[in-house]
PDB file of N, CA and C in Angstrom:
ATOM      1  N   UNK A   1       0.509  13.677   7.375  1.00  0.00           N
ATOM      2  CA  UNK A   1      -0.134  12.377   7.266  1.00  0.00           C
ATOM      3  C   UNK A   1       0.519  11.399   8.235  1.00  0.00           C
ATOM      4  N   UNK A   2      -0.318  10.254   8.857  1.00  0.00           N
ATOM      5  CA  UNK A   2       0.194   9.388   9.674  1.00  0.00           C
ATOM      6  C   UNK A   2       0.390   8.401   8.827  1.00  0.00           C
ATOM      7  N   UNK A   3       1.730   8.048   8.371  1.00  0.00           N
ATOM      8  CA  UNK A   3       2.347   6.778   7.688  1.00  0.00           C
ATOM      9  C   UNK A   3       2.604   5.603   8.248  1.00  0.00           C
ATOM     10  N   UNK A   4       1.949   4.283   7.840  1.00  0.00           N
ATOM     11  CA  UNK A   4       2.287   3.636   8.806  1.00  0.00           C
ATOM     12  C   UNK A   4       3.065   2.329   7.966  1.00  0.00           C
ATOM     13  N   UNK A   5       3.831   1.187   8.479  1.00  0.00           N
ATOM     14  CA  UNK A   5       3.912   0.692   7.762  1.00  0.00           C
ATOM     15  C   UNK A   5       3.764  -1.062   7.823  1.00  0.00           C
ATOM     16  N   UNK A   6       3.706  -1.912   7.148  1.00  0.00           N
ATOM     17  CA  UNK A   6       3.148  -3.193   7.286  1.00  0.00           C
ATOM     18  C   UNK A   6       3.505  -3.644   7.977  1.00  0.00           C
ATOM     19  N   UNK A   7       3.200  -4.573   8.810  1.00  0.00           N
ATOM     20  CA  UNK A   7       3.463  -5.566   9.734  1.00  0.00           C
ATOM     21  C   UNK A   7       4.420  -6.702   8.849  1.00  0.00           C
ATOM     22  N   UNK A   8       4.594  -6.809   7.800  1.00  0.00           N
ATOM     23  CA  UNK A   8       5.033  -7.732   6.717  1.00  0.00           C
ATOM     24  C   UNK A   8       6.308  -7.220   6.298  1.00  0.00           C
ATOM     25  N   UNK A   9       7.074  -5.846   7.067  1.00  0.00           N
ATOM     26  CA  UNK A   9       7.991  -4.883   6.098  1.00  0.00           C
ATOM     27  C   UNK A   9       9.416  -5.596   6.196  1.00  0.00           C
ATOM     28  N   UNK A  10       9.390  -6.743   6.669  1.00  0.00           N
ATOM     29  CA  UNK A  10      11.119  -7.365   6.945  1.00  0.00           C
ATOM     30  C   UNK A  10      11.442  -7.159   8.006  1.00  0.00           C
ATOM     31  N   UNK A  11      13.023  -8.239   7.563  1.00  0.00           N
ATOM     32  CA  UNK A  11      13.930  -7.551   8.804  1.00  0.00           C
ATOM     33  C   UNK A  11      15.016  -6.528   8.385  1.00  0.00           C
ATOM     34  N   UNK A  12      15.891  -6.700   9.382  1.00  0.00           N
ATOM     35  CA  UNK A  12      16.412  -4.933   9.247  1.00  0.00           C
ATOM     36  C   UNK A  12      15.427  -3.983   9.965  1.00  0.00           C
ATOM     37  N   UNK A  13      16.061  -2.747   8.737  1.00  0.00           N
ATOM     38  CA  UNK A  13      15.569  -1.583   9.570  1.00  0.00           C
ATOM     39  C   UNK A  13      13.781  -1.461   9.457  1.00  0.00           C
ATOM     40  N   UNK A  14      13.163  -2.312   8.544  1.00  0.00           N
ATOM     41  CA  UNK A  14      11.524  -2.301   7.748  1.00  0.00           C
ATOM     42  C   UNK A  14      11.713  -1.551   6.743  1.00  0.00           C
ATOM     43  N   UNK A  15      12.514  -1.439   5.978  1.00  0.00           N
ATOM     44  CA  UNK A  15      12.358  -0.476   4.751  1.00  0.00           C
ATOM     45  C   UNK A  15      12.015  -0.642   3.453  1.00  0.00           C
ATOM     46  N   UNK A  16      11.705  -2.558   3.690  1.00  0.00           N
ATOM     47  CA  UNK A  16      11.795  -2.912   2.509  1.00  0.00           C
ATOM     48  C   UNK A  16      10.247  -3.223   1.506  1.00  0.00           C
ATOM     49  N   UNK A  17       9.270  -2.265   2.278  1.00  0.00           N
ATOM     50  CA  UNK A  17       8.072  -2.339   1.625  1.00  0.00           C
ATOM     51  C   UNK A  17       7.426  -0.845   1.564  1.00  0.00           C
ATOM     52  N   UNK A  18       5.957  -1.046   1.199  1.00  0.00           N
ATOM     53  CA  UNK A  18       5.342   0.819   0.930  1.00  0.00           C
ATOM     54  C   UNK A  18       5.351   0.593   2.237  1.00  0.00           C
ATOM     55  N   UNK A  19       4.804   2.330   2.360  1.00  0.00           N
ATOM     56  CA  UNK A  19       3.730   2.622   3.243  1.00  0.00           C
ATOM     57  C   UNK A  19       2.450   2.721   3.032  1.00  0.00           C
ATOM     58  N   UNK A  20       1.761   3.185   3.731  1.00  0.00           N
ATOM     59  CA  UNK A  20       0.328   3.529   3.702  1.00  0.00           C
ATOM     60  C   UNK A  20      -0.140   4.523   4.613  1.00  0.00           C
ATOM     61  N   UNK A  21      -1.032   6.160   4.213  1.00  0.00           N
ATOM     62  CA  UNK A  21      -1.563   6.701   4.877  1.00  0.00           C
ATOM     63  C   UNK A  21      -3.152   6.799   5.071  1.00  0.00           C
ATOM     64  N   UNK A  22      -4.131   6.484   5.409  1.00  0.00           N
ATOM     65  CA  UNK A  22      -5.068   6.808   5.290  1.00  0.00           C
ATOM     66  C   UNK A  22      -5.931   8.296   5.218  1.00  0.00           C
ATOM     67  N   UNK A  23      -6.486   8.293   4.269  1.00  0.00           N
ATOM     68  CA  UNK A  23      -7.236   9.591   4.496  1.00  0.00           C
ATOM     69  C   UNK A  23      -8.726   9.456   4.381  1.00  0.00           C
ATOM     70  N   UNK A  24      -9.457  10.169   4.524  1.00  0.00           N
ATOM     71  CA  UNK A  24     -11.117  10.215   4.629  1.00  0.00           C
ATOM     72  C   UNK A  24     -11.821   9.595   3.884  1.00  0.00           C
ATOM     73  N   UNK A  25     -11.247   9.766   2.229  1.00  0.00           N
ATOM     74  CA  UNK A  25     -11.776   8.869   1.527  1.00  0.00           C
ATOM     75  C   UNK A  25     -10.746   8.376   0.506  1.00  0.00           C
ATOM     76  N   UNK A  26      -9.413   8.730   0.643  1.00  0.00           N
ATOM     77  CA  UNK A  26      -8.476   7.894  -0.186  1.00  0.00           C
ATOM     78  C   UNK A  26      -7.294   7.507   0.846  1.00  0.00           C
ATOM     79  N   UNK A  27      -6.504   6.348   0.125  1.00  0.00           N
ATOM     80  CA  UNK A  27      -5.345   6.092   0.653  1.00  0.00           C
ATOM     81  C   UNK A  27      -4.460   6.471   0.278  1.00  0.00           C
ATOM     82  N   UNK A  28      -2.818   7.278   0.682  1.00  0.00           N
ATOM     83  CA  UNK A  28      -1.664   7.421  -0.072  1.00  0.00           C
ATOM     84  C   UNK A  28      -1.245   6.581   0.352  1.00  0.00           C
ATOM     85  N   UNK A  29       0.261   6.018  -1.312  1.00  0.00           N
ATOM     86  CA  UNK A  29       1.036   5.111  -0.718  1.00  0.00           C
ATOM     87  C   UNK A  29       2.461   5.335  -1.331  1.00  0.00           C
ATOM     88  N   UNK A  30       3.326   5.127  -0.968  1.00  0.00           N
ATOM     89  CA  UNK A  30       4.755   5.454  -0.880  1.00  0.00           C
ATOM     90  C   UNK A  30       5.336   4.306  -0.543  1.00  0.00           C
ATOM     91  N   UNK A  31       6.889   4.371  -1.227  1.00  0.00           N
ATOM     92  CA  UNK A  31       7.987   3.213  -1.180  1.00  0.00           C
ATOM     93  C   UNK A  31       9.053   3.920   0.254  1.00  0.00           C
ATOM     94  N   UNK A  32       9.041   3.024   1.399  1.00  0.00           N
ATOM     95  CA  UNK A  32       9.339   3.229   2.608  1.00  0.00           C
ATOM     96  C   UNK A  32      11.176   3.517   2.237  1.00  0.00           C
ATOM     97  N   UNK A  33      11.627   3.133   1.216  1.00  0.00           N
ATOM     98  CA  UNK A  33      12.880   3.341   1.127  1.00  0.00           C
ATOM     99  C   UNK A  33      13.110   5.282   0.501  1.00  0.00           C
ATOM    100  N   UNK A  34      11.952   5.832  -0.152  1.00  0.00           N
ATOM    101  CA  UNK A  34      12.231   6.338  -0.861  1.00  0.00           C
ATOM    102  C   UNK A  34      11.040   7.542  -0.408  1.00  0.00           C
ATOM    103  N   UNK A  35      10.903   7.925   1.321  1.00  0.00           N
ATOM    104  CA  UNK A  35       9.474   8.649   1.451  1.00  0.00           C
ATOM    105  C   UNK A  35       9.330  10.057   1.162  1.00  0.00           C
ATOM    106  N   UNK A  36      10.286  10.277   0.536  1.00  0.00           N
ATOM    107  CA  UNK A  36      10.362  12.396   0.226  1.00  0.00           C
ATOM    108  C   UNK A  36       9.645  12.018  -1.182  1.00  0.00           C
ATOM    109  N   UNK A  37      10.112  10.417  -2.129  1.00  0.00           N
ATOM    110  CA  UNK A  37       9.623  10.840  -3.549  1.00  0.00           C
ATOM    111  C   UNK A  37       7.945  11.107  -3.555  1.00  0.00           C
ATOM    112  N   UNK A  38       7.282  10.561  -4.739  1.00  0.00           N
ATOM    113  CA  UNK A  38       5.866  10.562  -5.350  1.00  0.00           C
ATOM    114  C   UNK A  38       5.195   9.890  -4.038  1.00  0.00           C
ATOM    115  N   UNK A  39       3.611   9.972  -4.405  1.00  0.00           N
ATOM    116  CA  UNK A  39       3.188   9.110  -3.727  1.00  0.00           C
ATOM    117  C   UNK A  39       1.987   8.541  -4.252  1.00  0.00           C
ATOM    118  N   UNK A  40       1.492   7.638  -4.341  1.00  0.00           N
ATOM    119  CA  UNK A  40       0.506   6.849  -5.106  1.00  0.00           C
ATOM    120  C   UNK A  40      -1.151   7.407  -4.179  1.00  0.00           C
ATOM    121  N   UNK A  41      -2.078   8.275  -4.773  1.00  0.00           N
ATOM    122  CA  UNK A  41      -3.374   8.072  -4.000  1.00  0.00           C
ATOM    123  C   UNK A  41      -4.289   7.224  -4.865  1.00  0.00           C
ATOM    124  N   UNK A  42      -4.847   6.437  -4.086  1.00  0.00           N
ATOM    125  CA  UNK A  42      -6.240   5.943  -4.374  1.00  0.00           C
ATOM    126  C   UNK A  42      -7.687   5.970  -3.553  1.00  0.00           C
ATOM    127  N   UNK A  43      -8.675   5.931  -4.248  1.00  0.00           N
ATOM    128  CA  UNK A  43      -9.661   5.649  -3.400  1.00  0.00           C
ATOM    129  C   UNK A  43      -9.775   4.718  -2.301  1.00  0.00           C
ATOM    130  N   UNK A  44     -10.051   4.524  -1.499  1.00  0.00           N
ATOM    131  CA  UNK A  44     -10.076   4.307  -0.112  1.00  0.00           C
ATOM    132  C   UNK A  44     -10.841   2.760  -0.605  1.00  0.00           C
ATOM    133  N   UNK A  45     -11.749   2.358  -1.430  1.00  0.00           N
ATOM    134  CA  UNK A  45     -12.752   1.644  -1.750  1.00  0.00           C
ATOM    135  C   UNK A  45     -11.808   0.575  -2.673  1.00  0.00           C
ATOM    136  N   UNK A  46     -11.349   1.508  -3.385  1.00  0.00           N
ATOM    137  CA  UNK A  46     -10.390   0.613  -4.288  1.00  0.00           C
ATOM    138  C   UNK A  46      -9.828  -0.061  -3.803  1.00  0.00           C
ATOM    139  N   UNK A  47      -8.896   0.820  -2.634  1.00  0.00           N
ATOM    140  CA  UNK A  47      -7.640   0.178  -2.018  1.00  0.00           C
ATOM    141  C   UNK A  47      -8.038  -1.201  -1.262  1.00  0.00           C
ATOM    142  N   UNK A  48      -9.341  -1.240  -0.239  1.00  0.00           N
ATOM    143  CA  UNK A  48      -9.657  -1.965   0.391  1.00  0.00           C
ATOM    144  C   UNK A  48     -10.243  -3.328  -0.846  1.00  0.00           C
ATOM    145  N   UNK A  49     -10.443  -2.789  -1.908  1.00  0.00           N
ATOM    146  CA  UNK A  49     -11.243  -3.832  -2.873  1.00  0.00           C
ATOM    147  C   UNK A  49      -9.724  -5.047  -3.480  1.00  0.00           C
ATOM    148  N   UNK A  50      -8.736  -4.154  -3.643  1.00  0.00           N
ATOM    149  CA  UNK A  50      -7.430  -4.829  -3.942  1.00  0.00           C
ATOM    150  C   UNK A  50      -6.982  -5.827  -3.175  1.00  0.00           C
ATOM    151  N   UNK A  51      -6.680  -5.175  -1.459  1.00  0.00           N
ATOM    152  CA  UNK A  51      -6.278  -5.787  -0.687  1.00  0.00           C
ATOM    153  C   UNK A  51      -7.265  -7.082  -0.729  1.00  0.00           C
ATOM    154  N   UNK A  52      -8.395  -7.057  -0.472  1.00  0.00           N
ATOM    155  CA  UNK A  52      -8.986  -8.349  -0.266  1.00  0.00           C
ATOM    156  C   UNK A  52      -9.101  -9.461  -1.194  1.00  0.00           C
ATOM    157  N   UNK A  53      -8.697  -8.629  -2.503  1.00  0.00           N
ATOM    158  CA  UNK A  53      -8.338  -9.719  -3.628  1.00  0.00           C
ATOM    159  C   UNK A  53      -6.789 -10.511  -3.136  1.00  0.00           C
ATOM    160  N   UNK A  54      -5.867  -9.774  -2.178  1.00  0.00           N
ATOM    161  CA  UNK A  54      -4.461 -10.241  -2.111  1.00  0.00           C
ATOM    162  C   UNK A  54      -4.888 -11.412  -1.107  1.00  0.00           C
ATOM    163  N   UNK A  55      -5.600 -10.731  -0.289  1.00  0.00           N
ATOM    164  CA  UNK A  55      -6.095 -11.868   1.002  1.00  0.00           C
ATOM    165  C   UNK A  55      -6.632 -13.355   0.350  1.00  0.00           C
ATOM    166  N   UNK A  56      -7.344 -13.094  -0.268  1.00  0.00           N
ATOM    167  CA  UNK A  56      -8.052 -14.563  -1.289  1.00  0.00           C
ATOM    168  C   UNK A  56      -6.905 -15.093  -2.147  1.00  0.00           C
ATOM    169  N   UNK A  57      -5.859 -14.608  -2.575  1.00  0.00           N
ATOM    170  CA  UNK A  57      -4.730 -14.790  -3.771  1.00  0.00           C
ATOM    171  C   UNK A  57      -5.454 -14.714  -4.548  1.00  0.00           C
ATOM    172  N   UNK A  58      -6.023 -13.881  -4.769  1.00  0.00           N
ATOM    173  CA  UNK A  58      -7.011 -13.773  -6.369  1.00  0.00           C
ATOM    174  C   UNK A  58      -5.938 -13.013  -7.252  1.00  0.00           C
ATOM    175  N   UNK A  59      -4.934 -12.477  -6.541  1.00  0.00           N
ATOM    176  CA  UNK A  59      -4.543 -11.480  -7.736  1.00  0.00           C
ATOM    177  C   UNK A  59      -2.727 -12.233  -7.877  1.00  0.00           C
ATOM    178  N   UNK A  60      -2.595 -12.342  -9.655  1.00  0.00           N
ATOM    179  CA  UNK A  60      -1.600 -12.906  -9.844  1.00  0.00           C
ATOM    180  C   UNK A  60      -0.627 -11.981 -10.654  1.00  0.00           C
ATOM    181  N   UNK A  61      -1.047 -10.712 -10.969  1.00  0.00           N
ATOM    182  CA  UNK A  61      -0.614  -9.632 -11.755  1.00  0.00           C
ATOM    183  C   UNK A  61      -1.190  -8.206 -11.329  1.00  0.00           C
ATOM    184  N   UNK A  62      -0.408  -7.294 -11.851  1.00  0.00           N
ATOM    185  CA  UNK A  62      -1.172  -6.271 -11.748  1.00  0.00           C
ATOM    186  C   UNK A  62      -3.075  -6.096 -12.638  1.00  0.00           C
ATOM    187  N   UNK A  63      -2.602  -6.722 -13.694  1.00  0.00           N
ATOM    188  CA  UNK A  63      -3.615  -6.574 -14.398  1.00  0.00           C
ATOM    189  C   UNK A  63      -5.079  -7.102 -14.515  1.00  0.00           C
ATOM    190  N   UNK A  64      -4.588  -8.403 -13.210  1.00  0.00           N
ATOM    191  CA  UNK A  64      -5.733  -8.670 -12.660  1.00  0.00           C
ATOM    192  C   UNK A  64      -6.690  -8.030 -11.842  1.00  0.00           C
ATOM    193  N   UNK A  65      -6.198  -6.854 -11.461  1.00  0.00           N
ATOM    194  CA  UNK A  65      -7.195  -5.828 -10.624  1.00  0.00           C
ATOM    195  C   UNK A  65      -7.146  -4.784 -11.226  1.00  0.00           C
ATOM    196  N   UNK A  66      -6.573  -4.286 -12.491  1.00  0.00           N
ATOM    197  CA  UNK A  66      -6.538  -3.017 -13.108  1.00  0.00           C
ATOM    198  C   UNK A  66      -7.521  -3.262 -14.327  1.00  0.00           C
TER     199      UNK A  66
END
């Protein structure tokens, strides 16, 4: 997978946020400090449906998009 990681990841080395891989129709995502562990997939639809809630600040919890 091509991991890439945010433009937002800090300073230092960037370790201090996920990653993100894209795939065909889902996204994986992983903690950049920690990339051998788990990795989170979601739908591709979802993912993009989340993010644009972050873009608006619509989302103030997790539970606002879950």
């Amino acid at each position: 997978m091509n991991w890439r990681k945010s433009s937002y990841s800090g300073g230092g080395d960037g370790d201090a946020c996920v990653e993100i891989a894209a795939l065909p129709t889902h996204i994986s995502i992983r903690d950049s400090k920690a990339p051998a562990r788990a990795t989170l997939t979601v739908p591709a639809s979802a993912f993009t449906a989340f993010v644009e809630h972050l873009k608006r600040g619509q989302v103030r919890s997790c539970s606002t998009v879950l």
